[in-house]
C-alpha atoms as a PDB file:
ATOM      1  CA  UNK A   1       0.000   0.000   0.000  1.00  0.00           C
ATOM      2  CA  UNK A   2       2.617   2.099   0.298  1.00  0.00           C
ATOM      3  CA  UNK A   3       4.670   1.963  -2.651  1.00  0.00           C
ATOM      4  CA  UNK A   4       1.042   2.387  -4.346  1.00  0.00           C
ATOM      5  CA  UNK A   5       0.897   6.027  -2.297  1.00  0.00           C
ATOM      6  CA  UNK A   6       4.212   6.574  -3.602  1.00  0.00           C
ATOM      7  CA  UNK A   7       3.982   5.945  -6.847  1.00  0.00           C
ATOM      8  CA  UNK A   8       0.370   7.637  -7.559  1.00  0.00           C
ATOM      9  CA  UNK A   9      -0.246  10.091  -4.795  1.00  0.00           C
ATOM     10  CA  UNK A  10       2.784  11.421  -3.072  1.00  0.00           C
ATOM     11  CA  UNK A  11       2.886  14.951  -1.308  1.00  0.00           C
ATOM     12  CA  UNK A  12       3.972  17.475  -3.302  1.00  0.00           C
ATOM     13  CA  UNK A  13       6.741  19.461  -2.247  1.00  0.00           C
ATOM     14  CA  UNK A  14       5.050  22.649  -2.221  1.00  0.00           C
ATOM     15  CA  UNK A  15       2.186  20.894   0.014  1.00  0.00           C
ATOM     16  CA  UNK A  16       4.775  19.664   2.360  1.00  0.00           C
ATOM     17  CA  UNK A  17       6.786  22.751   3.112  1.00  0.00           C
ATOM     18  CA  UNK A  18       3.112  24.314   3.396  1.00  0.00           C
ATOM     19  CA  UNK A  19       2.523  22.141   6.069  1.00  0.00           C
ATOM     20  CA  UNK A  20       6.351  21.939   7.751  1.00  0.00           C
ATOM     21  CA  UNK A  21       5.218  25.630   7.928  1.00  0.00           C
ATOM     22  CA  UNK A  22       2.436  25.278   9.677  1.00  0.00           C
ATOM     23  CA  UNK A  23       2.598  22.254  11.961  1.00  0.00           C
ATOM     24  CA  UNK A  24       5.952  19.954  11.008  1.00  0.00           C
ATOM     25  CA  UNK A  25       4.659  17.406  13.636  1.00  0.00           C
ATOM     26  CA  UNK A  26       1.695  16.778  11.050  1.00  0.00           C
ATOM     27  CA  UNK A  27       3.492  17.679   8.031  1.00  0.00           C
ATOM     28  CA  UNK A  28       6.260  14.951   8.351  1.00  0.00           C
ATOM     29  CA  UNK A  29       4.152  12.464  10.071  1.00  0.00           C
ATOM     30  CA  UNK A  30       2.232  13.166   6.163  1.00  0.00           C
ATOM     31  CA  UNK A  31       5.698  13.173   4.006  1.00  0.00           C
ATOM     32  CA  UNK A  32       7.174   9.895   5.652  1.00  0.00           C
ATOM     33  CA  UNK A  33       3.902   8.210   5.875  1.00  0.00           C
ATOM     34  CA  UNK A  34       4.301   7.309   9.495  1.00  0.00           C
ATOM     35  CA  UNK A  35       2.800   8.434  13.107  1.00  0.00           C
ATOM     36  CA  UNK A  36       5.658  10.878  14.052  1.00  0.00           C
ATOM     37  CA  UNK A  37       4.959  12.459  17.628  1.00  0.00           C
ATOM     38  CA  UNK A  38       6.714  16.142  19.657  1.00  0.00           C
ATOM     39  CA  UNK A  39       9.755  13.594  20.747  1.00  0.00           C
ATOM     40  CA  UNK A  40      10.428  12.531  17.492  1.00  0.00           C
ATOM     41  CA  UNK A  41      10.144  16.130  15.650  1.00  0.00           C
ATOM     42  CA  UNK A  42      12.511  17.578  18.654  1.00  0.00           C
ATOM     43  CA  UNK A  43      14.812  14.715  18.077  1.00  0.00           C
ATOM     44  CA  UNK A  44      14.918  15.828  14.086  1.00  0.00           C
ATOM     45  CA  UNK A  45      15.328  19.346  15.130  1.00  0.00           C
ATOM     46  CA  UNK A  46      18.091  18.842  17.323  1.00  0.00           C
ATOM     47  CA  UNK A  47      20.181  16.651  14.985  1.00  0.00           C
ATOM     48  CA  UNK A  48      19.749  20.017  12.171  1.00  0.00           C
ATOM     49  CA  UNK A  49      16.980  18.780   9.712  1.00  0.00           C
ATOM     50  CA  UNK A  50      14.952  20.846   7.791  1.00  0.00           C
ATOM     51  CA  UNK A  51      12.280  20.537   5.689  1.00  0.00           C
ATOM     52  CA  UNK A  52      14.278  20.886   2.815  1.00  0.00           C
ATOM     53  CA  UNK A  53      16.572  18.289   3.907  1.00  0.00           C
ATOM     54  CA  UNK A  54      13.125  16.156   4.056  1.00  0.00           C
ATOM     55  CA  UNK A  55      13.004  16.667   0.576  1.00  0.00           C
ATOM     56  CA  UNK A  56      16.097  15.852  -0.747  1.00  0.00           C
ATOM     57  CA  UNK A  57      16.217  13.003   1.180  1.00  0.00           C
ATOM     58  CA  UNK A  58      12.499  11.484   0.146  1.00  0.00           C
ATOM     59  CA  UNK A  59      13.847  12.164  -3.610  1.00  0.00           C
ATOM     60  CA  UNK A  60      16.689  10.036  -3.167  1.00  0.00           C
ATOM     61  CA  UNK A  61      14.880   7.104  -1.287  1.00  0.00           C
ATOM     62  CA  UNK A  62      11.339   7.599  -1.224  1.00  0.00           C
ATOM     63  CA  UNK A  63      11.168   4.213   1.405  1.00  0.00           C
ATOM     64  CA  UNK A  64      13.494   6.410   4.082  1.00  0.00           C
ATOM     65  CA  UNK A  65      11.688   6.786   7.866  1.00  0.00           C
ATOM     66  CA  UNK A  66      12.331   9.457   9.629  1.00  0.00           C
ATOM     67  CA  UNK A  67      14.434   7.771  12.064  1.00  0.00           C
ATOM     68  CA  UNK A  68      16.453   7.079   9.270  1.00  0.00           C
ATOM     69  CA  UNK A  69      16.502  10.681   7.831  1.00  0.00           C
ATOM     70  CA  UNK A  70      17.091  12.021  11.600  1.00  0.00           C
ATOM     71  CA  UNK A  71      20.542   9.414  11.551  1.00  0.00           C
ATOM     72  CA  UNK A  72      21.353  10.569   8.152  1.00  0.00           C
ATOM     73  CA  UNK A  73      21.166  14.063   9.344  1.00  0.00           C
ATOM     74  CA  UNK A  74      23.394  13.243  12.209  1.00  0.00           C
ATOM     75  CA  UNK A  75      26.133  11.596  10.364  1.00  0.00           C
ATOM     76  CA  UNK A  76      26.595  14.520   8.070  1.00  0.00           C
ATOM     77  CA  UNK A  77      26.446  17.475  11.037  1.00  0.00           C
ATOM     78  CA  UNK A  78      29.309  15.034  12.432  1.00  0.00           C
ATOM     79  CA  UNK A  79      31.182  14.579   9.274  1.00  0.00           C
ATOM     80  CA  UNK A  80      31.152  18.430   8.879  1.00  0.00           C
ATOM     81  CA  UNK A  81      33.263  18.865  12.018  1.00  0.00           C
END
Protein backbone atom coordinates (compact mmCIF):
# COMPACT_ATOMS: atom_id res chain seq x y z
CA UNK A 1 0.00 0.00 0.00
CA UNK A 2 2.62 2.10 0.30
CA UNK A 3 4.67 1.96 -2.65
CA UNK A 4 1.04 2.39 -4.35
CA UNK A 5 0.90 6.03 -2.30
CA UNK A 6 4.21 6.57 -3.60
CA UNK A 7 3.98 5.95 -6.85
CA UNK A 8 0.37 7.64 -7.56
CA UNK A 9 -0.25 10.09 -4.80
CA UNK A 10 2.78 11.42 -3.07
CA UNK A 11 2.89 14.95 -1.31
CA UNK A 12 3.97 17.48 -3.30
CA UNK A 13 6.74 19.46 -2.25
CA UNK A 14 5.05 22.65 -2.22
CA UNK A 15 2.19 20.89 0.01
CA UNK A 16 4.78 19.66 2.36
CA UNK A 17 6.79 22.75 3.11
CA UNK A 18 3.11 24.31 3.40
CA UNK A 19 2.52 22.14 6.07
CA UNK A 20 6.35 21.94 7.75
CA UNK A 21 5.22 25.63 7.93
CA UNK A 22 2.44 25.28 9.68
CA UNK A 23 2.60 22.25 11.96
CA UNK A 24 5.95 19.95 11.01
CA UNK A 25 4.66 17.41 13.64
CA UNK A 26 1.70 16.78 11.05
CA UNK A 27 3.49 17.68 8.03
CA UNK A 28 6.26 14.95 8.35
CA UNK A 29 4.15 12.46 10.07
CA UNK A 30 2.23 13.17 6.16
CA UNK A 31 5.70 13.17 4.01
CA UNK A 32 7.17 9.89 5.65
CA UNK A 33 3.90 8.21 5.87
CA UNK A 34 4.30 7.31 9.50
CA UNK A 35 2.80 8.43 13.11
CA UNK A 36 5.66 10.88 14.05
CA UNK A 37 4.96 12.46 17.63
CA UNK A 38 6.71 16.14 19.66
CA UNK A 39 9.75 13.59 20.75
CA UNK A 40 10.43 12.53 17.49
CA UNK A 41 10.14 16.13 15.65
CA UNK A 42 12.51 17.58 18.65
CA UNK A 43 14.81 14.71 18.08
CA UNK A 44 14.92 15.83 14.09
CA UNK A 45 15.33 19.35 15.13
CA UNK A 46 18.09 18.84 17.32
CA UNK A 47 20.18 16.65 14.99
CA UNK A 48 19.75 20.02 12.17
CA UNK A 49 16.98 18.78 9.71
CA UNK A 50 14.95 20.85 7.79
CA UNK A 51 12.28 20.54 5.69
CA UNK A 52 14.28 20.89 2.81
CA UNK A 53 16.57 18.29 3.91
CA UNK A 54 13.13 16.16 4.06
CA UNK A 55 13.00 16.67 0.58
CA UNK A 56 16.10 15.85 -0.75
CA UNK A 57 16.22 13.00 1.18
CA UNK A 58 12.50 11.48 0.15
CA UNK A 59 13.85 12.16 -3.61
CA UNK A 60 16.69 10.04 -3.17
CA UNK A 61 14.88 7.10 -1.29
CA UNK A 62 11.34 7.60 -1.22
CA UNK A 63 11.17 4.21 1.41
CA UNK A 64 13.49 6.41 4.08
CA UNK A 65 11.69 6.79 7.87
CA UNK A 66 12.33 9.46 9.63
CA UNK A 67 14.43 7.77 12.06
CA UNK A 68 16.45 7.08 9.27
CA UNK A 69 16.50 10.68 7.83
CA UNK A 70 17.09 12.02 11.60
CA UNK A 71 20.54 9.41 11.55
CA UNK A 72 21.35 10.57 8.15
CA UNK A 73 21.17 14.06 9.34
CA UNK A 74 23.39 13.24 12.21
CA UNK A 75 26.13 11.60 10.36
CA UNK A 76 26.59 14.52 8.07
CA UNK A 77 26.45 17.48 11.04
CA UNK A 78 29.31 15.03 12.43
CA UNK A 79 31.18 14.58 9.27
CA UNK A 80 31.15 18.43 8.88
CA UNK A 81 33.26 18.87 12.02
Amino acid sequence: MKGEYLRYEQLSNETFMAMYAINPVEALSVYFLESVDVHMYWEWCDAGGTGEQAIQYKQEDPFMTLIQAIERVEKEMYART
